[in-house]
PDB file of N, CA and C in Angstrom:
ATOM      1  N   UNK A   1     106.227  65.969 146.158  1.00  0.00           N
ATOM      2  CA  UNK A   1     106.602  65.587 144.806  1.00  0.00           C
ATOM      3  C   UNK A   1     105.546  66.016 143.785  1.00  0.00           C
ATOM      4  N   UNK A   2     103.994  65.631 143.743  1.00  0.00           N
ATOM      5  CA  UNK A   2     103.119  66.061 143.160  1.00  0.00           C
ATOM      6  C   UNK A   2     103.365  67.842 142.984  1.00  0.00           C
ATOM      7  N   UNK A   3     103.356  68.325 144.235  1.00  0.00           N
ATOM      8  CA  UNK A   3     103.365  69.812 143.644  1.00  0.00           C
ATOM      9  C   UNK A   3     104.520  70.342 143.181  1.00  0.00           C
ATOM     10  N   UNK A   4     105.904  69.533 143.000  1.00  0.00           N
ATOM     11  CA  UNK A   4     106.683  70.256 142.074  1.00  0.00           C
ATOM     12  C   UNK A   4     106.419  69.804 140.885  1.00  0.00           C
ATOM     13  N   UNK A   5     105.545  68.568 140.176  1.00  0.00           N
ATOM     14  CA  UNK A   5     105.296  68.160 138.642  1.00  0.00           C
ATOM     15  C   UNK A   5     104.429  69.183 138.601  1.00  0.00           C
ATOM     16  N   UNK A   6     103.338  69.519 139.158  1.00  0.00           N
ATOM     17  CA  UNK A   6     102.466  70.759 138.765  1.00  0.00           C
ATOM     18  C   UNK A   6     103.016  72.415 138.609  1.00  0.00           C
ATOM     19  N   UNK A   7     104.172  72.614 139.653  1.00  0.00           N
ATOM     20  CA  UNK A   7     104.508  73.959 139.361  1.00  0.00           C
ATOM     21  C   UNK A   7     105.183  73.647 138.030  1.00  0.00           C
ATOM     22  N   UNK A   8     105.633  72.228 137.665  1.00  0.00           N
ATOM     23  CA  UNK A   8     106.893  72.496 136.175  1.00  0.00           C
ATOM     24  C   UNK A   8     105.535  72.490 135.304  1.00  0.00           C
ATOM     25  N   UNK A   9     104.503  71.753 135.051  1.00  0.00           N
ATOM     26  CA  UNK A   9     103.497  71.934 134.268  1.00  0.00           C
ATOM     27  C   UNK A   9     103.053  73.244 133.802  1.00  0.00           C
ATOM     28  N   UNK A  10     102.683  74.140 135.374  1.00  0.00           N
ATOM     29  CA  UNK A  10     102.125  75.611 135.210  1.00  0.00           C
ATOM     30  C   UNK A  10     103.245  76.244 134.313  1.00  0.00           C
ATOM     31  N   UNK A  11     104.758  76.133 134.866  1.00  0.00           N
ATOM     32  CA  UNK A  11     105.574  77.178 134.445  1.00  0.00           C
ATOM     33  C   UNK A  11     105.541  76.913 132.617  1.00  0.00           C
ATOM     34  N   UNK A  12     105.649  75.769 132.221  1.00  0.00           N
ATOM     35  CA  UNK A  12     105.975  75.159 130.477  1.00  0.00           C
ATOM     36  C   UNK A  12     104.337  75.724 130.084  1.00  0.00           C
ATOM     37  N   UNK A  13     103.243  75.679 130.524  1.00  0.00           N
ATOM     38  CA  UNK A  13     102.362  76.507 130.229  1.00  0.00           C
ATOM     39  C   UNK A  13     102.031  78.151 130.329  1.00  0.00           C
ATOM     40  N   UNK A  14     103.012  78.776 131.323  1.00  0.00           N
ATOM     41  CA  UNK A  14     103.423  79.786 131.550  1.00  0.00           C
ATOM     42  C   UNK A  14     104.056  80.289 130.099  1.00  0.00           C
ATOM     43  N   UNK A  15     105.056  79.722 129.805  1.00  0.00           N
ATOM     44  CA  UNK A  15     106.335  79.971 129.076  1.00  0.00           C
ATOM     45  C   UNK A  15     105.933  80.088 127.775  1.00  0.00           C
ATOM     46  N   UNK A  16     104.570  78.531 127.178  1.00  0.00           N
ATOM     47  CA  UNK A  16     103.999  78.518 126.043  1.00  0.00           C
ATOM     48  C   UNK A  16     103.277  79.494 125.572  1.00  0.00           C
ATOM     49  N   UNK A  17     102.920  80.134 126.427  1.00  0.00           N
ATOM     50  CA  UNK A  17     101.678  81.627 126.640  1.00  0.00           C
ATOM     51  C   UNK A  17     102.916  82.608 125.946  1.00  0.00           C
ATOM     52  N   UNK A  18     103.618  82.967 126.857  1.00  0.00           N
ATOM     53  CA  UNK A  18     104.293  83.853 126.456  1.00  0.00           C
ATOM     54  C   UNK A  18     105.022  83.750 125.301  1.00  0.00           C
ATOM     55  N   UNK A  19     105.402  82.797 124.388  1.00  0.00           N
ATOM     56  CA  UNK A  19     106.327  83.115 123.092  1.00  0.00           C
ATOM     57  C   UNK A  19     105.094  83.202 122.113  1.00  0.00           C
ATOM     58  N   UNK A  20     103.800  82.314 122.448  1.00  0.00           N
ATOM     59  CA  UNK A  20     102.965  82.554 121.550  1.00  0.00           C
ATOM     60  C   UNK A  20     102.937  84.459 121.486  1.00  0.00           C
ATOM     61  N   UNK A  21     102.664  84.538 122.791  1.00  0.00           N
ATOM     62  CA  UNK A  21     101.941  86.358 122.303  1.00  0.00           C
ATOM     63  C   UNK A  21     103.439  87.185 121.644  1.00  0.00           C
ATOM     64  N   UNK A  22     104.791  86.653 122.260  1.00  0.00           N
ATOM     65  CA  UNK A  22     105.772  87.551 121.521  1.00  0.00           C
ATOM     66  C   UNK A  22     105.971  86.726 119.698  1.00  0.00           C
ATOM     67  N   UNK A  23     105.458  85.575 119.222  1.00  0.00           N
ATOM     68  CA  UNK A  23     105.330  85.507 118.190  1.00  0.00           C
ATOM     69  C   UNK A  23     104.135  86.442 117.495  1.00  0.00           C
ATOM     70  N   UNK A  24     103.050  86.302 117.841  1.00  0.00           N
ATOM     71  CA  UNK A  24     102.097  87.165 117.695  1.00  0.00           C
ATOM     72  C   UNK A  24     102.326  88.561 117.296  1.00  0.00           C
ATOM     73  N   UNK A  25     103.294  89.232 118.343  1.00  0.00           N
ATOM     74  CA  UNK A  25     103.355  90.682 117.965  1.00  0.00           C
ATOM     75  C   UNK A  25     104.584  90.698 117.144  1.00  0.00           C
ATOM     76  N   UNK A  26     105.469  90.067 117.030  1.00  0.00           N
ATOM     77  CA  UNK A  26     106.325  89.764 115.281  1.00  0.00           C
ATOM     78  C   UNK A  26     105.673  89.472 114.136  1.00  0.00           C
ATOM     79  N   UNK A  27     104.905  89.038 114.292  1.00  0.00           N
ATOM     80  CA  UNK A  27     104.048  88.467 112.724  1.00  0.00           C
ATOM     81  C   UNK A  27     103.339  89.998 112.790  1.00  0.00           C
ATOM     82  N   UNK A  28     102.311  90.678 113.910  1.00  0.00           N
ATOM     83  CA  UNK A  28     101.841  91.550 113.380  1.00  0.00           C
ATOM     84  C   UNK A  28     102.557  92.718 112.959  1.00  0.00           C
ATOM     85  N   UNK A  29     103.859  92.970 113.296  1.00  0.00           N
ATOM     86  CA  UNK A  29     104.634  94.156 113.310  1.00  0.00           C
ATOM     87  C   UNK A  29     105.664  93.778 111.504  1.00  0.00           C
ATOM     88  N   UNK A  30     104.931  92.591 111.168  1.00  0.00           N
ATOM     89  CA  UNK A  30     105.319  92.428 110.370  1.00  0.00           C
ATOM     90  C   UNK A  30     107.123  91.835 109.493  1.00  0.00           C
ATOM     91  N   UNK A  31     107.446  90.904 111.011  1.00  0.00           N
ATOM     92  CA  UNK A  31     108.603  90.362 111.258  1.00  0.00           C
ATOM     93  C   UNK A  31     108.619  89.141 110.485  1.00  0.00           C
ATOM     94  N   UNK A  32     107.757  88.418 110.065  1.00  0.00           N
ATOM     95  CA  UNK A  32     107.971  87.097 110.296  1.00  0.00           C
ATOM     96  C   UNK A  32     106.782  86.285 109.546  1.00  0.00           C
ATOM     97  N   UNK A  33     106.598  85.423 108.819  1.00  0.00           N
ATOM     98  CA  UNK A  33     105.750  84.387 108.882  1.00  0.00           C
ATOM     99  C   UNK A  33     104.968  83.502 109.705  1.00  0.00           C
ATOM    100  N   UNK A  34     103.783  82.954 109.455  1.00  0.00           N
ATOM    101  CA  UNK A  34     103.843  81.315 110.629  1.00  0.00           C
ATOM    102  C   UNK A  34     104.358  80.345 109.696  1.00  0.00           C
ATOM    103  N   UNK A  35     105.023  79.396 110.486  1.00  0.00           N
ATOM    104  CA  UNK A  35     105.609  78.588 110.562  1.00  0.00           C
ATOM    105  C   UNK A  35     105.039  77.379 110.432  1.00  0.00           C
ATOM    106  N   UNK A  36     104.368  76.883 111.316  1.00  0.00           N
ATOM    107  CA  UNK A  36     103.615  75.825 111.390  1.00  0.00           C
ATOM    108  C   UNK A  36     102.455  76.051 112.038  1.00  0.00           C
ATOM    109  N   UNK A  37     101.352  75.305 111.324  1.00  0.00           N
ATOM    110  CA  UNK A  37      99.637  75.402 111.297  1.00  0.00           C
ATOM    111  C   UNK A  37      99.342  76.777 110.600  1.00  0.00           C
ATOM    112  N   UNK A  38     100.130  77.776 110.243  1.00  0.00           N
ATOM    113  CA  UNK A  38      99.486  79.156 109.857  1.00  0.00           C
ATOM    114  C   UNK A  38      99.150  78.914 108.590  1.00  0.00           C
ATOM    115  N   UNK A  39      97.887  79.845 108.087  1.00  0.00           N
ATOM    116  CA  UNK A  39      97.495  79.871 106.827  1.00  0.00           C
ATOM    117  C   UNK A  39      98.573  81.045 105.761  1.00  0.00           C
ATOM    118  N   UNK A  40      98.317  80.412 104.698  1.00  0.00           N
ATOM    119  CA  UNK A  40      98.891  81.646 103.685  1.00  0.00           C
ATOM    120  C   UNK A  40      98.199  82.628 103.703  1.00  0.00           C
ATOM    121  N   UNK A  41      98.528  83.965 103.207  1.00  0.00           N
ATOM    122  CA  UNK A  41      97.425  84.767 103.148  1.00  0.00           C
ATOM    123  C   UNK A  41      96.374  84.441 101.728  1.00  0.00           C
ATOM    124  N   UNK A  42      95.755  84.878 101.508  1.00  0.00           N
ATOM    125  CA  UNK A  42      94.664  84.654 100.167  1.00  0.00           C
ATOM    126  C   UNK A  42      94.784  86.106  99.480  1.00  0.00           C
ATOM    127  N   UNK A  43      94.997  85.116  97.762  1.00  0.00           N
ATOM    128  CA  UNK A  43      95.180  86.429  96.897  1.00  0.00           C
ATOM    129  C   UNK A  43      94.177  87.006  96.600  1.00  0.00           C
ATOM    130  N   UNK A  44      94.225  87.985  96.416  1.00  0.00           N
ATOM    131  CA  UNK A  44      93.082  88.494  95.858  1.00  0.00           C
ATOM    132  C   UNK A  44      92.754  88.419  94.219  1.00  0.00           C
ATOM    133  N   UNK A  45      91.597  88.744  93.862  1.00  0.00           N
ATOM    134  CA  UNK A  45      91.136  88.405  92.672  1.00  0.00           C
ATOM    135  C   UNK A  45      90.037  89.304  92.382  1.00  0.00           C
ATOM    136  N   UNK A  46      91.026  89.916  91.124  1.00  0.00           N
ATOM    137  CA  UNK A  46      90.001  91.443  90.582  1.00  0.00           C
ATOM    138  C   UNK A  46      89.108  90.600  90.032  1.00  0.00           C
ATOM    139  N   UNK A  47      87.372  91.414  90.187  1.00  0.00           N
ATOM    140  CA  UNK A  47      86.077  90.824  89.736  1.00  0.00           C
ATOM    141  C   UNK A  47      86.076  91.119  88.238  1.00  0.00           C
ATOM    142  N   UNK A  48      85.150  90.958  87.829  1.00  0.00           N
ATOM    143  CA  UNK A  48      84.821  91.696  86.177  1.00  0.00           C
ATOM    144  C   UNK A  48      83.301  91.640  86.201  1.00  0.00           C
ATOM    145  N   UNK A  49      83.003  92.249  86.058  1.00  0.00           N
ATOM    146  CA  UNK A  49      80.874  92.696  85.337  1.00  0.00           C
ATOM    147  C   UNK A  49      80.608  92.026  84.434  1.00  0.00           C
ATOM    148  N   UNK A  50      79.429  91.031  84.404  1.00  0.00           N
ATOM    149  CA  UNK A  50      79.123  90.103  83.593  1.00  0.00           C
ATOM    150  C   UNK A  50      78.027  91.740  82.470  1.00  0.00           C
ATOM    151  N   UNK A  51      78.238  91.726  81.264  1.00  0.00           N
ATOM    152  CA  UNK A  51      77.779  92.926  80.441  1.00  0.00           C
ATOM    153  C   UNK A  51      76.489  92.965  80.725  1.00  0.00           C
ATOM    154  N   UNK A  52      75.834  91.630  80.744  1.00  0.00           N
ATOM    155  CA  UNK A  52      74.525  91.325  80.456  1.00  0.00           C
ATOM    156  C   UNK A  52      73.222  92.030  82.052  1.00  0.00           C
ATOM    157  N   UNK A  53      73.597  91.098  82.741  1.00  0.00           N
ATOM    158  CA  UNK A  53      73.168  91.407  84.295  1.00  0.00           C
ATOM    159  C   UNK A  53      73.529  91.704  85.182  1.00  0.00           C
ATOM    160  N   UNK A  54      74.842  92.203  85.039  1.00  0.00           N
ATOM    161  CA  UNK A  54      75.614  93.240  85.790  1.00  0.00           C
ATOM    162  C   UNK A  54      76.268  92.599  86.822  1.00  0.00           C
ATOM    163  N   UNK A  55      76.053  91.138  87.367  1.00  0.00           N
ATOM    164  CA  UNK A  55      76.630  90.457  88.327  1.00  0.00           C
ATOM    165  C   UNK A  55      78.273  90.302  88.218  1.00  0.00           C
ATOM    166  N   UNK A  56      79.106  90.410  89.109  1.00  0.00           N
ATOM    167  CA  UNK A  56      80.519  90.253  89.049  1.00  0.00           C
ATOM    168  C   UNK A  56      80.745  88.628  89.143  1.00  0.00           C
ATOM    169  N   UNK A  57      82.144  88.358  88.445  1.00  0.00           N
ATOM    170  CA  UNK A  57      82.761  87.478  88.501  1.00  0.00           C
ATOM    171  C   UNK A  57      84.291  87.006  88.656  1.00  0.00           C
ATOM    172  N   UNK A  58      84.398  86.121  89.112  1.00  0.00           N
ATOM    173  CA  UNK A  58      86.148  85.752  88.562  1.00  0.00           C
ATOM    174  C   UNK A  58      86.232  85.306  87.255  1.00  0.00           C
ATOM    175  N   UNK A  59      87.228  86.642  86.625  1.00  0.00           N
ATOM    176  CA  UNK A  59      87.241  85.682  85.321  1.00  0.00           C
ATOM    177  C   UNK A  59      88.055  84.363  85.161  1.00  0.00           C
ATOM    178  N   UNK A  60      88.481  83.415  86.059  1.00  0.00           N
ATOM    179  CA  UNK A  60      89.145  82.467  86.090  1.00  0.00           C
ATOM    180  C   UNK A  60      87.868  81.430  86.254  1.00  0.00           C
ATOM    181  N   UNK A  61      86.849  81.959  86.867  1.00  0.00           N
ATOM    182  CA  UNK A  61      85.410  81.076  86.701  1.00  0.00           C
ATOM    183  C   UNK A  61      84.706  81.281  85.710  1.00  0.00           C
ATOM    184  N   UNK A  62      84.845  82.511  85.285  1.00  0.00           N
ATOM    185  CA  UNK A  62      83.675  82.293  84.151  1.00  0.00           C
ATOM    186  C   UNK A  62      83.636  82.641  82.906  1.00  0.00           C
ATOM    187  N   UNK A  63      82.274  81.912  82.148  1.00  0.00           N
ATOM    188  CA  UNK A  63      81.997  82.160  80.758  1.00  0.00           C
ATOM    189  C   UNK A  63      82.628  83.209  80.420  1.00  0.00           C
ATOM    190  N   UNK A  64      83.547  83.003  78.886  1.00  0.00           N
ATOM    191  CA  UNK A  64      83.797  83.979  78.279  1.00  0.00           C
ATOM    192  C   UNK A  64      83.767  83.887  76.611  1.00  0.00           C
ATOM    193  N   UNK A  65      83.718  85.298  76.234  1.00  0.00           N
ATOM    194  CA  UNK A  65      83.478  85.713  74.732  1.00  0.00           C
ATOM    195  C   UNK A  65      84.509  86.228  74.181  1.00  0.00           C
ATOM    196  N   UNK A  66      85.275  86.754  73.174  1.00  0.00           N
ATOM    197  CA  UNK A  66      85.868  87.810  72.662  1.00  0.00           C
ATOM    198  C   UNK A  66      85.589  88.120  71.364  1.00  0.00           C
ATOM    199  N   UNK A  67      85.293  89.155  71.054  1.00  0.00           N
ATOM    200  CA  UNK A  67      84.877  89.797  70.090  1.00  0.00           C
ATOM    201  C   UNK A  67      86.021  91.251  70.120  1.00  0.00           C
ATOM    202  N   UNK A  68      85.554  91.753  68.498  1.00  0.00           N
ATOM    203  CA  UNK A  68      86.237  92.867  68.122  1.00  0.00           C
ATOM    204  C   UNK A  68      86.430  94.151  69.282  1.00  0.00           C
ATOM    205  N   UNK A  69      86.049  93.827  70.164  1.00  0.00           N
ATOM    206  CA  UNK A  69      85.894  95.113  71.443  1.00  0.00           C
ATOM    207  C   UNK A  69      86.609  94.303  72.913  1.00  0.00           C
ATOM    208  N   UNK A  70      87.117  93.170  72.769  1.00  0.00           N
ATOM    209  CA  UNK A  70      87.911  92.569  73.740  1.00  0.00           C
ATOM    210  C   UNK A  70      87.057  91.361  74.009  1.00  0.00           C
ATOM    211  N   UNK A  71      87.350  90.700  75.314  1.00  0.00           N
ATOM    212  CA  UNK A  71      87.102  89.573  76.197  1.00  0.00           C
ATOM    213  C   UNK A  71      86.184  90.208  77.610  1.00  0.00           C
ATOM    214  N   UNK A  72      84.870  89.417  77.260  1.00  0.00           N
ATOM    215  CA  UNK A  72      83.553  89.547  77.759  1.00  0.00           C
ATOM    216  C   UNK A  72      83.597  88.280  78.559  1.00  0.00           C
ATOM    217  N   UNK A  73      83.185  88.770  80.408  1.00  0.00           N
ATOM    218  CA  UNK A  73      82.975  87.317  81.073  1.00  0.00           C
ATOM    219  C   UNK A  73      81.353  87.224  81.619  1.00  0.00           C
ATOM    220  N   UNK A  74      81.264  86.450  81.806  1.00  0.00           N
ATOM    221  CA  UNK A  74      79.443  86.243  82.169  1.00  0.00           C
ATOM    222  C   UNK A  74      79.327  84.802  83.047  1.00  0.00           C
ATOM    223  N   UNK A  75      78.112  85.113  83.827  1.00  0.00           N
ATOM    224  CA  UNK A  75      78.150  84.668  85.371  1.00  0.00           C
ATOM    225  C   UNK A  75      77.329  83.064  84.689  1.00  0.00           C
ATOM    226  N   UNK A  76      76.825  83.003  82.908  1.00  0.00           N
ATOM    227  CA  UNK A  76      76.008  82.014  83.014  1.00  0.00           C
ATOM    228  C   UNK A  76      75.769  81.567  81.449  1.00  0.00           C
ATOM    229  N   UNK A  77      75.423  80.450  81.082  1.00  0.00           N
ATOM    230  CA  UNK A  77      75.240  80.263  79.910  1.00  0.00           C
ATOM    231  C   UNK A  77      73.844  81.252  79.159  1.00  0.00           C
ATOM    232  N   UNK A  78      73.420  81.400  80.138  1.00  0.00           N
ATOM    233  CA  UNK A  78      71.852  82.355  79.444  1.00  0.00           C
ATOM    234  C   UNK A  78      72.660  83.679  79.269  1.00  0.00           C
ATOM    235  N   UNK A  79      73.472  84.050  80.404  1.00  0.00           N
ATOM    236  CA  UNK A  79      73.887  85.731  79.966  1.00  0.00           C
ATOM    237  C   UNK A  79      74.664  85.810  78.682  1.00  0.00           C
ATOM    238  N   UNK A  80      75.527  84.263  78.605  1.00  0.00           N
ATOM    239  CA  UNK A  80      76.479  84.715  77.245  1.00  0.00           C
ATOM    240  C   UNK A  80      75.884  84.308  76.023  1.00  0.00           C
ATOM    241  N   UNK A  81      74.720  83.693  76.163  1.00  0.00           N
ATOM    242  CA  UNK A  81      73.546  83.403  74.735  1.00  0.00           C
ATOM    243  C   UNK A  81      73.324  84.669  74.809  1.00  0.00           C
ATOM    244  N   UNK A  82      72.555  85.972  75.743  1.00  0.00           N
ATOM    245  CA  UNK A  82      72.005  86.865  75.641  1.00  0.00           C
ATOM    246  C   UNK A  82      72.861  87.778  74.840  1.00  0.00           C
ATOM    247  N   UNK A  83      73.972  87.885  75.263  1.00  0.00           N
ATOM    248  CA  UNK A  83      75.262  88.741  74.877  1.00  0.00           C
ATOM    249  C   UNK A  83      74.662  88.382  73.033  1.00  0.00           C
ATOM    250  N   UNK A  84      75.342  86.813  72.583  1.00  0.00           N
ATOM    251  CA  UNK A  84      75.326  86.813  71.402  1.00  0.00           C
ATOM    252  C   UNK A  84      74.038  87.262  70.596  1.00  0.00           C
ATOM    253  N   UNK A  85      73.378  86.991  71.087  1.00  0.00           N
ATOM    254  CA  UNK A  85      72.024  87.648  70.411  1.00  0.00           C
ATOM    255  C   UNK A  85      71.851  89.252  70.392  1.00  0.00           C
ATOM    256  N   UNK A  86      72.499  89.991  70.540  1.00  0.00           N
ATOM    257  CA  UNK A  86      72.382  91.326  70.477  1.00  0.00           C
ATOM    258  C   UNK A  86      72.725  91.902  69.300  1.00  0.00           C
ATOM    259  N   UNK A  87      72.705  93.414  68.950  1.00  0.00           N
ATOM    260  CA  UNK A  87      73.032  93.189  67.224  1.00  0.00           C
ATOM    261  C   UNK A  87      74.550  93.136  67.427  1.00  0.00           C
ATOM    262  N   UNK A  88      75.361  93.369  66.082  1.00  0.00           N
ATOM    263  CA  UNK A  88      76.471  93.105  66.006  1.00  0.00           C
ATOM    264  C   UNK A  88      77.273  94.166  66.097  1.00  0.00           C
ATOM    265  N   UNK A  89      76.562  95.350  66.894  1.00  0.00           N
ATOM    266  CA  UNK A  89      77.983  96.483  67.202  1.00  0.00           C
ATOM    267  C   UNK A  89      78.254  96.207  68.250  1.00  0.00           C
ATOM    268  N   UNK A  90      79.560  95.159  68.411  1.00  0.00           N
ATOM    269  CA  UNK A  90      80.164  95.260  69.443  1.00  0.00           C
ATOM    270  C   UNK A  90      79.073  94.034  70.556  1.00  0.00           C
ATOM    271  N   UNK A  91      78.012  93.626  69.958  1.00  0.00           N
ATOM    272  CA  UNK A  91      77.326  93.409  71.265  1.00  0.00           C
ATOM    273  C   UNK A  91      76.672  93.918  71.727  1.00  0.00           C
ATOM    274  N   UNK A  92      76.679  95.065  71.943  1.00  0.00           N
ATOM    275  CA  UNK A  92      76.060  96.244  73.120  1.00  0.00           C
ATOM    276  C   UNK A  92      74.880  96.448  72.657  1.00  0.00           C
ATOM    277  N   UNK A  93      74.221  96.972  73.956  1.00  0.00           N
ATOM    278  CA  UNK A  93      72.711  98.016  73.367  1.00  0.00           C
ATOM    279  C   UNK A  93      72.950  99.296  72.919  1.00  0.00           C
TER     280      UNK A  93
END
């Protein structure tokens, strides 16, 4: 009796193996979603160059300016003081 609860154990662990890997190669072949426990994928998010120190940012995070030459983002309150303190073409050096 014991070793037929263990062969039904092995086989439902057998069986679990196998739809995982044929789910596996549907999702990668590009069939299908996960379903349950899978993550979404993650969007991506174009950077932008803070003017000042050249560091990138999300502009959804950060400091911003706009002036006559568009919308300026910056990684920090010192870079976008620096920005304003520059002369007034545009900002720039």
């Amino acid at each position: 009796m014991v070793r037929y609860v263990l062969l039904f154990i092995l086989l439902l662990l057998i069986a679990r193996m196998f739809w995982k890997v044929v789910d596996a190669a549907i999702i990668a072949a590009g069939g299908g979603t996960r379903a349950r426990g899978g993550r979404a994928p993650a969007r991506s998010v174009k950077l932008v160059r803070d003017p000042v120190c050249g560091t990138h940012v999300a502009p959804n995070a950060a400091l911003s300016i706009s002036d006559g030459s568009g919308m300026h983002y910056f990684c920090s309150p010192e870079c976008r003081a620096e920005y304003s303190r520059r002369p007034a073409a545009g900002g720039r050096r």
